[in-house]
N, C-alpha and C. Protein backbone atom coordinates (compact mmCIF):
# COMPACT_ATOMS: atom_id res chain seq x y z
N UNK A 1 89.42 109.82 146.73
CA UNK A 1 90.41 109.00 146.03
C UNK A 1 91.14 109.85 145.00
N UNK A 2 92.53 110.20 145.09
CA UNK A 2 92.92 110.93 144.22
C UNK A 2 94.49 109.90 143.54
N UNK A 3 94.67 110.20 142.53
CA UNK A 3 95.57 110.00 141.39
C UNK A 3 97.12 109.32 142.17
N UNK A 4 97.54 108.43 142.01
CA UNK A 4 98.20 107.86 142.85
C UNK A 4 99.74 108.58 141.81
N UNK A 5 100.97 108.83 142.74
CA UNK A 5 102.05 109.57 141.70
C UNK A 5 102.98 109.07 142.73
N UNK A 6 104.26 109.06 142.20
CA UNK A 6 105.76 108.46 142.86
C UNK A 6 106.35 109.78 143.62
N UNK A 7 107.03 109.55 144.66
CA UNK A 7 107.88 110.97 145.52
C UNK A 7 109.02 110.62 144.67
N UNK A 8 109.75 111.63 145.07
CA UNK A 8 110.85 111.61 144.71
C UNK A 8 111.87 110.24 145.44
N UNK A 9 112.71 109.47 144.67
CA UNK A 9 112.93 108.22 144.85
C UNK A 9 114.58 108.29 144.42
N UNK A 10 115.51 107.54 145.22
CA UNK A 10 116.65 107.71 145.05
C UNK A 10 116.73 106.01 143.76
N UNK A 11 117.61 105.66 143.35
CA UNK A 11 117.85 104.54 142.33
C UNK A 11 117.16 103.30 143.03
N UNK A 12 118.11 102.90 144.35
CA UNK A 12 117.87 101.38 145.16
C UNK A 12 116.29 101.31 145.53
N UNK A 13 115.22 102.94 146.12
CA UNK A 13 114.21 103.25 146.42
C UNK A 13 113.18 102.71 145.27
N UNK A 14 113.21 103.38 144.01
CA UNK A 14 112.78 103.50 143.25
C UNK A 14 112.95 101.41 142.69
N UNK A 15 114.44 100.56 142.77
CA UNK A 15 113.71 99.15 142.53
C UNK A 15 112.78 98.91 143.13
N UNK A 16 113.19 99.23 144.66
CA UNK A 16 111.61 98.30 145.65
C UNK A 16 110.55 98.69 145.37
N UNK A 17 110.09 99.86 144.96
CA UNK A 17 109.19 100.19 144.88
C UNK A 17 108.52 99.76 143.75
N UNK A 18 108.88 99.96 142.69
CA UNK A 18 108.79 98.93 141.01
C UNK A 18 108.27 97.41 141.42
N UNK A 19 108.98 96.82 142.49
CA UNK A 19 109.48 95.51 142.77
C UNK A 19 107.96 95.09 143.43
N UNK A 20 107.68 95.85 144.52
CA UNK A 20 106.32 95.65 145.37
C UNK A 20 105.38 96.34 144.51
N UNK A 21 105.36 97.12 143.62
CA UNK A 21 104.30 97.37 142.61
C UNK A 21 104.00 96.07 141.95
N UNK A 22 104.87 95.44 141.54
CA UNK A 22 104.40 94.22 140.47
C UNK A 22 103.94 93.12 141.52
N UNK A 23 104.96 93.35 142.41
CA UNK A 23 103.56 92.16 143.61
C UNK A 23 102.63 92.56 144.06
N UNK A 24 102.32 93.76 144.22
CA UNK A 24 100.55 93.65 144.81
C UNK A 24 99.75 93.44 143.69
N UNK A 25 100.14 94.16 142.14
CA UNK A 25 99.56 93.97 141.07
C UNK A 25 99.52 92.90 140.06
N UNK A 26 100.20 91.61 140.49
CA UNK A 26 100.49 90.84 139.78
C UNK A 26 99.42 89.91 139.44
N UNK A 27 98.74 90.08 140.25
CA UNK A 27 97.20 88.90 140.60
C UNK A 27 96.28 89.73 139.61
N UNK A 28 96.30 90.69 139.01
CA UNK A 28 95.14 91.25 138.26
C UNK A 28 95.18 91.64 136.86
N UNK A 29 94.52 90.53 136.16
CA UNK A 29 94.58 90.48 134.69
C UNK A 29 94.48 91.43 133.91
N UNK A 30 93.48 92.36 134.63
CA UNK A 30 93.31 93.78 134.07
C UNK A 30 94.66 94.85 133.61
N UNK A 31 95.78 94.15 134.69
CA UNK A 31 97.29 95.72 134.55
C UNK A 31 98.07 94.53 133.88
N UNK A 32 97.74 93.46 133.21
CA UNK A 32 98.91 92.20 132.54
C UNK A 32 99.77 93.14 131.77
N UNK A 33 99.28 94.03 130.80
CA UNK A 33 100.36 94.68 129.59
C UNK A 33 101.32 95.60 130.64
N UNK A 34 100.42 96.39 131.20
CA UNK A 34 101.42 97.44 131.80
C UNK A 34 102.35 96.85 132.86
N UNK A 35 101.87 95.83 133.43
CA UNK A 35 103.14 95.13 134.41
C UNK A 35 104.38 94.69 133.44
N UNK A 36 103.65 94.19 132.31
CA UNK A 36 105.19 93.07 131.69
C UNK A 36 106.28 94.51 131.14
N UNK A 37 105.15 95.59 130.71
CA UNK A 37 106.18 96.44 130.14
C UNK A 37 107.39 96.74 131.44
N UNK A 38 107.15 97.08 132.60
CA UNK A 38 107.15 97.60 133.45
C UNK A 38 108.29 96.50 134.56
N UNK A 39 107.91 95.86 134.45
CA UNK A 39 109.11 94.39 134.59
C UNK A 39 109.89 94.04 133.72
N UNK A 40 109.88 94.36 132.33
CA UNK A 40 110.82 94.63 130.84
C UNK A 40 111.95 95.82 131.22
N UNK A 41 111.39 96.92 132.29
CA UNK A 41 111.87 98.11 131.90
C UNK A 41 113.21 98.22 133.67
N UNK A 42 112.36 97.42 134.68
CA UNK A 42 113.23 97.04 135.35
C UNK A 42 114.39 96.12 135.31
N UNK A 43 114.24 95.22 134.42
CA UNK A 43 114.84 94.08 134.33
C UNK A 43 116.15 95.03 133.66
N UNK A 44 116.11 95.63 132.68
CA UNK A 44 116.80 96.60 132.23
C UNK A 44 117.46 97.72 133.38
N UNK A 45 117.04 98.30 133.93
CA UNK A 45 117.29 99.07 134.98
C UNK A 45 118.27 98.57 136.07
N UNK A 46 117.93 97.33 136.39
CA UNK A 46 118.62 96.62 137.80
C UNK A 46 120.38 96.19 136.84
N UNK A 47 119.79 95.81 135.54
CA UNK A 47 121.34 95.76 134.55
C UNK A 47 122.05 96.86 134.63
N UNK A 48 121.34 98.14 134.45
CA UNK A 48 122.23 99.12 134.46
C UNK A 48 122.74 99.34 135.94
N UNK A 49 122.54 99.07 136.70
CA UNK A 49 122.81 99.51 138.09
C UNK A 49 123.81 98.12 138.69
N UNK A 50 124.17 97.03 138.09
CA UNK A 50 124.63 96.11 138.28
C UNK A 50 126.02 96.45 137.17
N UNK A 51 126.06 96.94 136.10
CA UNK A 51 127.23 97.72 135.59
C UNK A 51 127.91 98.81 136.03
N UNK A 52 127.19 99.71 136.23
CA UNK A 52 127.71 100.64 136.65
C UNK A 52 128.37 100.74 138.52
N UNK A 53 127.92 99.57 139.19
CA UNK A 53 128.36 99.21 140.33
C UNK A 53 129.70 98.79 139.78
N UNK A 54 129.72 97.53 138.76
CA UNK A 54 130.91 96.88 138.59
C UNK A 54 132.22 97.82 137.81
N UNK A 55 131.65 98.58 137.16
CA UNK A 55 132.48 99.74 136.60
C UNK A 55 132.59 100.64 137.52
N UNK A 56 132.05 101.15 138.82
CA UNK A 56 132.81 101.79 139.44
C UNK A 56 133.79 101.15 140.35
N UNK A 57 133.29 99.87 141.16
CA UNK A 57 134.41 99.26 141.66
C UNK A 57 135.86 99.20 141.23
N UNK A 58 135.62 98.80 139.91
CA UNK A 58 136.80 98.34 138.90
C UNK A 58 137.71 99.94 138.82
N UNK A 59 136.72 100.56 138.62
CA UNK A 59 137.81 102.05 137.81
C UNK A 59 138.48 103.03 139.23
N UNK A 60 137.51 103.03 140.46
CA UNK A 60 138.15 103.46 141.22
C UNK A 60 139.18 103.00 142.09
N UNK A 61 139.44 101.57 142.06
CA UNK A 61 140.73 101.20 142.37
C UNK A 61 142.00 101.47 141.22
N UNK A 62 141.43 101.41 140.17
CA UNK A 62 142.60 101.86 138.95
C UNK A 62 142.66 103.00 139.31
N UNK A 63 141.97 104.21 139.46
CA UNK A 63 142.25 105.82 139.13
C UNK A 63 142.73 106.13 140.73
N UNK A 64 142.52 105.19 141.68
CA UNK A 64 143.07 105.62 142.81
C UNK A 64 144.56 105.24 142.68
N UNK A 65 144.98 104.05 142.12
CA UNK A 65 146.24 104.11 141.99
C UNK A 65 147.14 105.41 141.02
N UNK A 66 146.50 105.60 140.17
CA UNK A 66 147.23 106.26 139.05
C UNK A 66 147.23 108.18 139.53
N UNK A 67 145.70 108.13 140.25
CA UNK A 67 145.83 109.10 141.13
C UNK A 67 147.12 109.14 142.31
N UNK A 68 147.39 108.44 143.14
CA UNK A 68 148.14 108.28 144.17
C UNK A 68 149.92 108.61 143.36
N UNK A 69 150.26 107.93 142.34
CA UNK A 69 151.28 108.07 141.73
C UNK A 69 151.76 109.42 140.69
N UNK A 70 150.40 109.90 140.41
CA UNK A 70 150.59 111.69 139.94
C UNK A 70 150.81 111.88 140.70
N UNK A 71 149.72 112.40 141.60
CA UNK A 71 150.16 113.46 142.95
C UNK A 71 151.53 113.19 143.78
N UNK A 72 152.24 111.81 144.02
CA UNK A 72 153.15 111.83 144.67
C UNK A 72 154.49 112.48 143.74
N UNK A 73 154.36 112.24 142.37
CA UNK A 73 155.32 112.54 141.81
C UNK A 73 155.59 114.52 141.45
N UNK A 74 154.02 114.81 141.34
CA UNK A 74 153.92 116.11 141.71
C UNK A 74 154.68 116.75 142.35
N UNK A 75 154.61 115.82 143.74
CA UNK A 75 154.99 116.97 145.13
C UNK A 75 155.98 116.75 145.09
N UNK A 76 157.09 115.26 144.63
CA UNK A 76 158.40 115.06 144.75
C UNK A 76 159.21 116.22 143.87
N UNK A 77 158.30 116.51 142.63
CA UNK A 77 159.01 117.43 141.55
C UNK A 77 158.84 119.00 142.60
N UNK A 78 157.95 119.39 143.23
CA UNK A 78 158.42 120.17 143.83
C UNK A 78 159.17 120.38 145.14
N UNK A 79 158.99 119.66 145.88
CA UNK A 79 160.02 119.24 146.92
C UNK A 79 161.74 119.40 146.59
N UNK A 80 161.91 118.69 145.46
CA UNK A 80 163.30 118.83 144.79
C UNK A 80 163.70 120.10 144.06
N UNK A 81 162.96 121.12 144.18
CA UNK A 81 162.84 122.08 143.40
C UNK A 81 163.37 123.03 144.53
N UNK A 82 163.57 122.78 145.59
CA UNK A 82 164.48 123.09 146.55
C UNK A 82 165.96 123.04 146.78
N UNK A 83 166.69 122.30 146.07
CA UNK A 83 167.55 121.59 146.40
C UNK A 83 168.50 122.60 145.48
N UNK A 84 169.61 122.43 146.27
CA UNK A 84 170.27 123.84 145.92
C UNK A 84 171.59 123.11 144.81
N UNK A 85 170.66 123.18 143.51
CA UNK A 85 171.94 122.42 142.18
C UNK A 85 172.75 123.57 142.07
N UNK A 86 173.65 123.35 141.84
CA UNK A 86 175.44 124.03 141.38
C UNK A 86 175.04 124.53 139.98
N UNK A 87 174.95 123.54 139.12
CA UNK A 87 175.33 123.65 137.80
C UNK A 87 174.19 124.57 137.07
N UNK A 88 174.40 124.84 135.74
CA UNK A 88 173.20 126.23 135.34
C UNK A 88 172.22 124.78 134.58
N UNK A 89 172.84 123.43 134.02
CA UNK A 89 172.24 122.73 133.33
C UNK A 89 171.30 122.13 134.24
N UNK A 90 171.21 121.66 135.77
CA UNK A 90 170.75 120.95 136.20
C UNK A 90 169.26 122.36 136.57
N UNK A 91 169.73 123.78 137.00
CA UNK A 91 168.64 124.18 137.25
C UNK A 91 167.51 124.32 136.16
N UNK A 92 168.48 124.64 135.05
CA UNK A 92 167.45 124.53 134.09
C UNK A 92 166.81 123.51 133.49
N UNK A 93 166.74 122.43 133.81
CA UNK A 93 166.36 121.22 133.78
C UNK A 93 165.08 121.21 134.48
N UNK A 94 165.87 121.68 136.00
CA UNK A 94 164.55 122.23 137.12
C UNK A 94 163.08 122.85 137.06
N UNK A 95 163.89 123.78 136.09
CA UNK A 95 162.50 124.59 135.83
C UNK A 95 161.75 124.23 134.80
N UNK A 96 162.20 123.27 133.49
CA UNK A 96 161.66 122.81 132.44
C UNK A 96 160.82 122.24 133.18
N UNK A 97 161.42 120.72 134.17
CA UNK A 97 160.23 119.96 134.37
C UNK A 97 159.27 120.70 135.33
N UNK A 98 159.81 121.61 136.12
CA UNK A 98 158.52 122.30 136.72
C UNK A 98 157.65 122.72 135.95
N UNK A 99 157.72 123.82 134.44
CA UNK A 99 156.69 124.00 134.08
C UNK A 99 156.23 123.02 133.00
N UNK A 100 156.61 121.90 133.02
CA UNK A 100 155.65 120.55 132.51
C UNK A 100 154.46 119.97 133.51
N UNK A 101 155.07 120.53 134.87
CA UNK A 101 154.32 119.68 135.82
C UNK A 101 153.27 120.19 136.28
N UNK A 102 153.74 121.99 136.36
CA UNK A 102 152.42 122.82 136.57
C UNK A 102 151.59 123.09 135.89
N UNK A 103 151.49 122.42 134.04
CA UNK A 103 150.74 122.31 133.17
C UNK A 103 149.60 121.86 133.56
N UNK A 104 149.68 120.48 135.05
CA UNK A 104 148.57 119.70 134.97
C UNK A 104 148.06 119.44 136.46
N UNK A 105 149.22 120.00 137.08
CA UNK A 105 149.23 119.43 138.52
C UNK A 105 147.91 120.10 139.60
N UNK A 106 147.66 121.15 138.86
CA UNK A 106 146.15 121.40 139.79
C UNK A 106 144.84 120.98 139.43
N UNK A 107 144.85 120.26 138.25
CA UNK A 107 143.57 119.80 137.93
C UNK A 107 143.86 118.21 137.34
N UNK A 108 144.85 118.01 137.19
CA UNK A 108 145.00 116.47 136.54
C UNK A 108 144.05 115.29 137.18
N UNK A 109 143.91 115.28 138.40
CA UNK A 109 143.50 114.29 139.23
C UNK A 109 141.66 114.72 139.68
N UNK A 110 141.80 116.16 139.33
CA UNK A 110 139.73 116.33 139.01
C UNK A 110 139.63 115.81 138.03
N UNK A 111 139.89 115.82 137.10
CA UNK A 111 138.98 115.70 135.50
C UNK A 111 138.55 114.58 135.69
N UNK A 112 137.30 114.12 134.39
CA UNK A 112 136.75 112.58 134.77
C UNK A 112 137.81 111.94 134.03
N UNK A 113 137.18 110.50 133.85
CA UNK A 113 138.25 109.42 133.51
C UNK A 113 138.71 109.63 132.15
N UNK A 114 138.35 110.00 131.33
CA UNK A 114 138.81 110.17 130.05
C UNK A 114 139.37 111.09 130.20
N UNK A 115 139.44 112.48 130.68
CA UNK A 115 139.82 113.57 130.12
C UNK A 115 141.46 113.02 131.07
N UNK A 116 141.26 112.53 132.29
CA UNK A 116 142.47 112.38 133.13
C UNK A 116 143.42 111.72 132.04
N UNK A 117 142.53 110.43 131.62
CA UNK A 117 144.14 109.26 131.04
C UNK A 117 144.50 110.59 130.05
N UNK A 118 144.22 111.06 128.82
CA UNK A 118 144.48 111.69 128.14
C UNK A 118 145.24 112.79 128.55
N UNK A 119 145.03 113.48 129.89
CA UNK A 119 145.59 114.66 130.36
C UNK A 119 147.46 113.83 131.14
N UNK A 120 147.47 112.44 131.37
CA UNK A 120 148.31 111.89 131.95
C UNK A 120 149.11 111.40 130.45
N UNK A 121 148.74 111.08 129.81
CA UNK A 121 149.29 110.83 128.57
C UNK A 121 149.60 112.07 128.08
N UNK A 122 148.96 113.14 127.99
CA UNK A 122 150.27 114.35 127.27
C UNK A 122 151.35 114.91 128.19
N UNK A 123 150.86 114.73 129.54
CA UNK A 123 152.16 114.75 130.76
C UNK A 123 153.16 113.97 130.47
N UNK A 124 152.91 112.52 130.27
CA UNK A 124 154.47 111.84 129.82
C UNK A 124 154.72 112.26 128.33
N UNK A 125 154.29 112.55 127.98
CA UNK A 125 154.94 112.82 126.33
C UNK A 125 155.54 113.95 126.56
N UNK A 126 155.69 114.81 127.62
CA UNK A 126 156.02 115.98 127.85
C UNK A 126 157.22 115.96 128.66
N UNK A 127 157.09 114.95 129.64
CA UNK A 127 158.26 114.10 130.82
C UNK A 127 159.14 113.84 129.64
N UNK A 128 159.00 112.78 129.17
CA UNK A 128 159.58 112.07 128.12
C UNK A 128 160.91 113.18 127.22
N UNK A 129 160.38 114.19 126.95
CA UNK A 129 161.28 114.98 126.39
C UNK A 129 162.33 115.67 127.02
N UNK A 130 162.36 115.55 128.35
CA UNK A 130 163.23 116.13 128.90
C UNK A 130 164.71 115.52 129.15
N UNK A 131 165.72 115.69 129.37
CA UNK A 131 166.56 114.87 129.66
C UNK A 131 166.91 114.96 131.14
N UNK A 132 166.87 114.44 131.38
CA UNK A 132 167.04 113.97 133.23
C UNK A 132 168.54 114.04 133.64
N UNK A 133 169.80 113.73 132.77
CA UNK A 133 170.94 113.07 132.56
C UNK A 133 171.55 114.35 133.88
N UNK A 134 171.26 115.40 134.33
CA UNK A 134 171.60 116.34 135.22
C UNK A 134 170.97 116.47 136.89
N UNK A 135 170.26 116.24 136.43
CA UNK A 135 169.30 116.15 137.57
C UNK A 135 168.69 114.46 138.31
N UNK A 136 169.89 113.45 137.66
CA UNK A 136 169.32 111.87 138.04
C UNK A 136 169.31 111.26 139.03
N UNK A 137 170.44 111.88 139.98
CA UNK A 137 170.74 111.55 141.29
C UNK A 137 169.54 111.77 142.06
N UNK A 138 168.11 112.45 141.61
CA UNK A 138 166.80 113.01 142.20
C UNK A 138 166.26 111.47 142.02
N UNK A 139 166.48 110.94 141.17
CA UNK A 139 165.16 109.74 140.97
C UNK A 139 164.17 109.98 140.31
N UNK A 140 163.73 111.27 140.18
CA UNK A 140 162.22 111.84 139.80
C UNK A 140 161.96 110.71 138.41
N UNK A 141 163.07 110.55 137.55
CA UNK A 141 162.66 110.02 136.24
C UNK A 141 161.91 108.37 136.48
N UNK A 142 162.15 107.95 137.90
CA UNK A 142 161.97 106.70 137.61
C UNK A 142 160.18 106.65 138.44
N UNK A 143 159.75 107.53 138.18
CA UNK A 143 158.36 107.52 138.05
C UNK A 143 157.75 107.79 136.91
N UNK A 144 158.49 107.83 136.30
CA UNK A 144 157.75 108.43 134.60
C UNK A 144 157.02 106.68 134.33
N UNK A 145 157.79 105.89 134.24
CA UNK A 145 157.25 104.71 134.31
C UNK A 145 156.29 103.73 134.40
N UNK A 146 156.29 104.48 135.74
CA UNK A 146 155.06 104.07 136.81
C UNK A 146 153.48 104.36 136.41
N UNK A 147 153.99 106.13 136.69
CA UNK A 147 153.07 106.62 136.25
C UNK A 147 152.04 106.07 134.71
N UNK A 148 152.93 105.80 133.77
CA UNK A 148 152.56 105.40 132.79
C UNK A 148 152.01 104.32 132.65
N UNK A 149 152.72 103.20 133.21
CA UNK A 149 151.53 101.63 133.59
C UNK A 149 150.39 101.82 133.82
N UNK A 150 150.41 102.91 135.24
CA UNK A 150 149.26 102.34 135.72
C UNK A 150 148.27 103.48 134.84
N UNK A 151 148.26 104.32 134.15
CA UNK A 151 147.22 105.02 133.08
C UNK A 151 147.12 103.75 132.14
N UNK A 152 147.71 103.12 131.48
CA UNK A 152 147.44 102.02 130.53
C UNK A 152 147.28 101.19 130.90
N UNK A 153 147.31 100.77 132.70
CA UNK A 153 146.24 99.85 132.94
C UNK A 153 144.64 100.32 132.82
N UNK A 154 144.37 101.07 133.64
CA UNK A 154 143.57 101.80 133.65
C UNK A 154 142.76 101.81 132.18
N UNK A 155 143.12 102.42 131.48
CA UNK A 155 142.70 102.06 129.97
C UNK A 155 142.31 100.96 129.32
N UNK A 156 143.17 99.99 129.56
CA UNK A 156 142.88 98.85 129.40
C UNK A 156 141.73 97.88 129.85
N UNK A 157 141.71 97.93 131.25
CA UNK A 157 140.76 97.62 132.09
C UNK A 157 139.09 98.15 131.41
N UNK A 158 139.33 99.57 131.21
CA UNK A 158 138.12 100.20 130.69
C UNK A 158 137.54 99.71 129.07
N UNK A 159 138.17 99.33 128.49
CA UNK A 159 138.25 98.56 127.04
C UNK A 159 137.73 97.34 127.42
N UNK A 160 138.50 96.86 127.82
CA UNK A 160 138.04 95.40 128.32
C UNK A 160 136.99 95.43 128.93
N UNK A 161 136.31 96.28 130.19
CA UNK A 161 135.13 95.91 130.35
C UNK A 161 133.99 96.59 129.31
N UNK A 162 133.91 97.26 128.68
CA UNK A 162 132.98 97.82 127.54
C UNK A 162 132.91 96.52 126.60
N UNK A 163 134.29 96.13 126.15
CA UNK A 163 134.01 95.11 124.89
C UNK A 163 132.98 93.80 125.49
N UNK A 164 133.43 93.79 127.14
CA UNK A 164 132.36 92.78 127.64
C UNK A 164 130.73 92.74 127.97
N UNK A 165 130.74 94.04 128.15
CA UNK A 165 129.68 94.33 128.41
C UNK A 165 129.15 96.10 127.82
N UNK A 166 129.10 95.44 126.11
CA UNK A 166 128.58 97.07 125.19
C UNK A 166 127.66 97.66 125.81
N UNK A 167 126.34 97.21 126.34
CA UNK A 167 124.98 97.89 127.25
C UNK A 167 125.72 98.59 127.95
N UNK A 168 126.75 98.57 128.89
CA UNK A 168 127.25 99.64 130.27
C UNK A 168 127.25 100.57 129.11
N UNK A 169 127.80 100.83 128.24
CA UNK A 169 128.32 102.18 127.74
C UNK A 169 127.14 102.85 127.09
N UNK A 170 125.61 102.09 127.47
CA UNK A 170 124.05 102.22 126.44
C UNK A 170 123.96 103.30 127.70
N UNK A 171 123.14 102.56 128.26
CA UNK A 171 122.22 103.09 128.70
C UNK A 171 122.58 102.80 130.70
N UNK A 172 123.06 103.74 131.65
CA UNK A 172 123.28 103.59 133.05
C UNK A 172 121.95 103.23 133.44
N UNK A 173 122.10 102.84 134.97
CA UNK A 173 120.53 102.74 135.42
C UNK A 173 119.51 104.15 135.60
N UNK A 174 120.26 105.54 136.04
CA UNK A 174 120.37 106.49 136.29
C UNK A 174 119.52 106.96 134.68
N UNK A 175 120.01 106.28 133.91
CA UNK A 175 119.13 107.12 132.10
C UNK A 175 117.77 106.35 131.86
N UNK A 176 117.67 104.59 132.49
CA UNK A 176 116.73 103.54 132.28
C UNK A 176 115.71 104.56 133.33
N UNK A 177 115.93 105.24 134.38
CA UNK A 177 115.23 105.54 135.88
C UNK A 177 114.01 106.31 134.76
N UNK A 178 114.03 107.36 134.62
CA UNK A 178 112.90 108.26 133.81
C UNK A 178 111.75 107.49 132.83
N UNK A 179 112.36 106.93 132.03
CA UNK A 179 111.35 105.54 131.81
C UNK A 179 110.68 104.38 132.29
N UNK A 180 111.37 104.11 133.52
CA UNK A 180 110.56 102.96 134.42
C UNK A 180 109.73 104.23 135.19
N UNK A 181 109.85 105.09 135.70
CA UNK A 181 109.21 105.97 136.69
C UNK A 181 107.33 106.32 135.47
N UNK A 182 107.96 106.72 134.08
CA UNK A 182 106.80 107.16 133.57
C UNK A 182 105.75 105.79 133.06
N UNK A 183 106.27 104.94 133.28
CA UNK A 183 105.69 103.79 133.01
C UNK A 183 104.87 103.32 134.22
N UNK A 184 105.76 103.13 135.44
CA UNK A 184 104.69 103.36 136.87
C UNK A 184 103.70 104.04 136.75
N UNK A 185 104.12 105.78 136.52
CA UNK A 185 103.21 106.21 136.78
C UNK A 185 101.91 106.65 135.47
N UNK A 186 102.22 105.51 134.33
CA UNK A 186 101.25 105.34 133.66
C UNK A 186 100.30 104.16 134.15
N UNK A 187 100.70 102.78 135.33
CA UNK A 187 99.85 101.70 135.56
C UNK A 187 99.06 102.67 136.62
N UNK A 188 99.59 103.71 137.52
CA UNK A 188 99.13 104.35 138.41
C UNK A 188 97.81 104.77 137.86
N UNK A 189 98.11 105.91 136.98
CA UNK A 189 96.62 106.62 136.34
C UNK A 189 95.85 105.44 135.52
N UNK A 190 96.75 104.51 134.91
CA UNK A 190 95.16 103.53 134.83
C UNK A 190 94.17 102.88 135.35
N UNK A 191 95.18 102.56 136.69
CA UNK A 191 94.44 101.87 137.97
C UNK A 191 93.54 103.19 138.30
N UNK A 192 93.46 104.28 138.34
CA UNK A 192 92.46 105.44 138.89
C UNK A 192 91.35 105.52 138.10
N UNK A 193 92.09 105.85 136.59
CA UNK A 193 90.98 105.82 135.81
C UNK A 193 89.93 104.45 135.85
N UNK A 194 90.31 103.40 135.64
CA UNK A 194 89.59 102.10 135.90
C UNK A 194 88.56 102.32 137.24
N UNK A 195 89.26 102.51 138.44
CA UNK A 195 88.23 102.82 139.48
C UNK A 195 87.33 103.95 139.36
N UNK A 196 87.51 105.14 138.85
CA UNK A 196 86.36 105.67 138.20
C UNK A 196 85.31 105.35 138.09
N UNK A 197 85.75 104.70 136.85
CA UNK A 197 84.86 104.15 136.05
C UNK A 197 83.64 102.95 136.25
N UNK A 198 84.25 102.24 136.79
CA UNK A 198 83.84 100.77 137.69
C UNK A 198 84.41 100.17 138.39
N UNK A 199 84.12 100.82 139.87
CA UNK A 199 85.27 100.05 140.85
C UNK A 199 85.33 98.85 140.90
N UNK A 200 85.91 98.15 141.51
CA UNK A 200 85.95 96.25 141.92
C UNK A 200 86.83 96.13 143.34
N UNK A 201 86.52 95.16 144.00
CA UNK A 201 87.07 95.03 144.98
C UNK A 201 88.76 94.76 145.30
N UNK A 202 89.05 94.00 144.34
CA UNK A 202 90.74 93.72 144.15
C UNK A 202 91.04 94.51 143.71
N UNK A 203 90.73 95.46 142.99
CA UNK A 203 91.39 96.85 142.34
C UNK A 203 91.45 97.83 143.51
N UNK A 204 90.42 98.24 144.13
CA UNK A 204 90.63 98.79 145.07
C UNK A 204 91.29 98.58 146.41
N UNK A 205 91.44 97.25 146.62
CA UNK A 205 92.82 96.82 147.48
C UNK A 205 93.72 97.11 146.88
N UNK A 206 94.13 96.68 145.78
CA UNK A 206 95.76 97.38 145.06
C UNK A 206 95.71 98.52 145.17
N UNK A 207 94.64 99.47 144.90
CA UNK A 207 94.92 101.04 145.20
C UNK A 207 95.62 101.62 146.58
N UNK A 208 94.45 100.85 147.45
CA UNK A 208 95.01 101.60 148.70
C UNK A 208 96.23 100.92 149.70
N UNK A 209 96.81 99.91 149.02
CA UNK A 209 98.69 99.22 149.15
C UNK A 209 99.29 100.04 148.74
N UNK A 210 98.80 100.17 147.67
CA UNK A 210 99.68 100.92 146.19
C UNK A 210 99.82 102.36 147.18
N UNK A 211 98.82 103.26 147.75
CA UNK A 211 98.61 104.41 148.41
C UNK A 211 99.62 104.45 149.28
N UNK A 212 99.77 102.86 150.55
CA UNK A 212 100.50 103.39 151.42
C UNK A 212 101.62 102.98 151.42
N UNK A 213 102.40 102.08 150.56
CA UNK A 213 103.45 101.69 149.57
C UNK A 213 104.16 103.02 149.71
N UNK A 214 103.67 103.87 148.86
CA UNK A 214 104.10 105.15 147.71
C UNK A 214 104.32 106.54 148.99
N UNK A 215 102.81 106.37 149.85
CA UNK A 215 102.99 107.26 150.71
C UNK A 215 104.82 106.90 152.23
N UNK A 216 104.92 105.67 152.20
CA UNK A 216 106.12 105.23 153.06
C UNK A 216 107.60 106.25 152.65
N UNK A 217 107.49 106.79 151.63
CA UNK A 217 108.68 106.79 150.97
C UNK A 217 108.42 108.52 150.70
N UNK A 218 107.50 109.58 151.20
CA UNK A 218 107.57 110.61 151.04
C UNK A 218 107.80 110.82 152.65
């Protein structure tokens, strides 16, 4: 009989397993403290993983839009950067907004969500200064707009769900995981130590569930 320990366990793995721990162990008065902690610490856990589902749903339809509307406006600014202007005002116009655009245009759409809105917000403050009044017949300006909504939706959205729910921004399920795991595998070594000591028959059925439970999943 050796020391019962968790494999390595992905998030969804790691509920069931928590989940069928407290049911085979639930019948035995002996693990009462360490279950409730341990059902305290999931109950917490399945929250974080029920936020952070709903916050990614939510943000990757926002950042896919706001994504989709950089990059198109990107390629339009260079696409037009072709176009054979006459005048010395319109090329130089050309090249201003080109090197506004190549400020951001190879990494704007990696960065995470904060660093993006912020990196899209000094892009229009940068758009913004240019004057278009040469180069308008392009259209390019009437994405400055766009672009800009949908970052301050985006923002918005993200405000709004934090003010609703302050815990998402505590603690993910992913930070709760290391503490429910050392808590398992503290009912684990008590249940061993206990059999040690003085086996019993229901204890030793929970052990060897608990055994092939734990062993399913390596």
């Amino acid at each position: 009989m050796d020391t019962l320990s968790l494999p390595k366990l992905k998030n969804y793995q790691l509920q069931s397993v928590t989940e069928d721990t407290i049911s085979i162990c639930n019948d035995l008065t002996l693990l009462e403290d360490p279950l409730a902690k341990i059902s305290e610490k999931l109950d917490l856990f399945k929250g974080g993983m029920t936020k952070q589902q709903a916050s990614v749903e939510n943000k990757k339809e926002l950042d896919t839009s706001r994504d989709t509307l950089t990059a198109s406006f990107i390629k339009a600014v260079h696409s037009e950067k072709h176009y054979p202007y006459v005048t010395i005002e319109a090329r130089n116009t050309m090249e201003t907004l080109l090197i506004a655009v190549d400020a951001y245009a190879n990494k704007i759409t990696r960065l995470n969500y904060g660093e993006e809105s912020t990196a899209i917000d000094n892009l229009i403050l940068d758009l913004k200064k240019i004057d278009f009044t040469y180069i308008s017949d392009s259209g390019l300006e009437r994405w400055i707009p766009l672009i800009e909504r949908s970052n301050s939706n985006f923002k918005i959205a993200s405000r709004r769900y934090f003010a609703q729910n302050p815990g998402a921004a505590v603690k993910s399920s992913s930070q709760i995981a290391p503490e429910l795991m050392d808590s398992l595998e503290g009912l684990y070594s008590m249940i061993y130590a206990h059999l040690k000591i003085s086996p019993n028959k229901e204890l030793k059925k929970a052990y060897y569930e608990l055994q092939f439970l734990l062993d399913t999943y390596r």
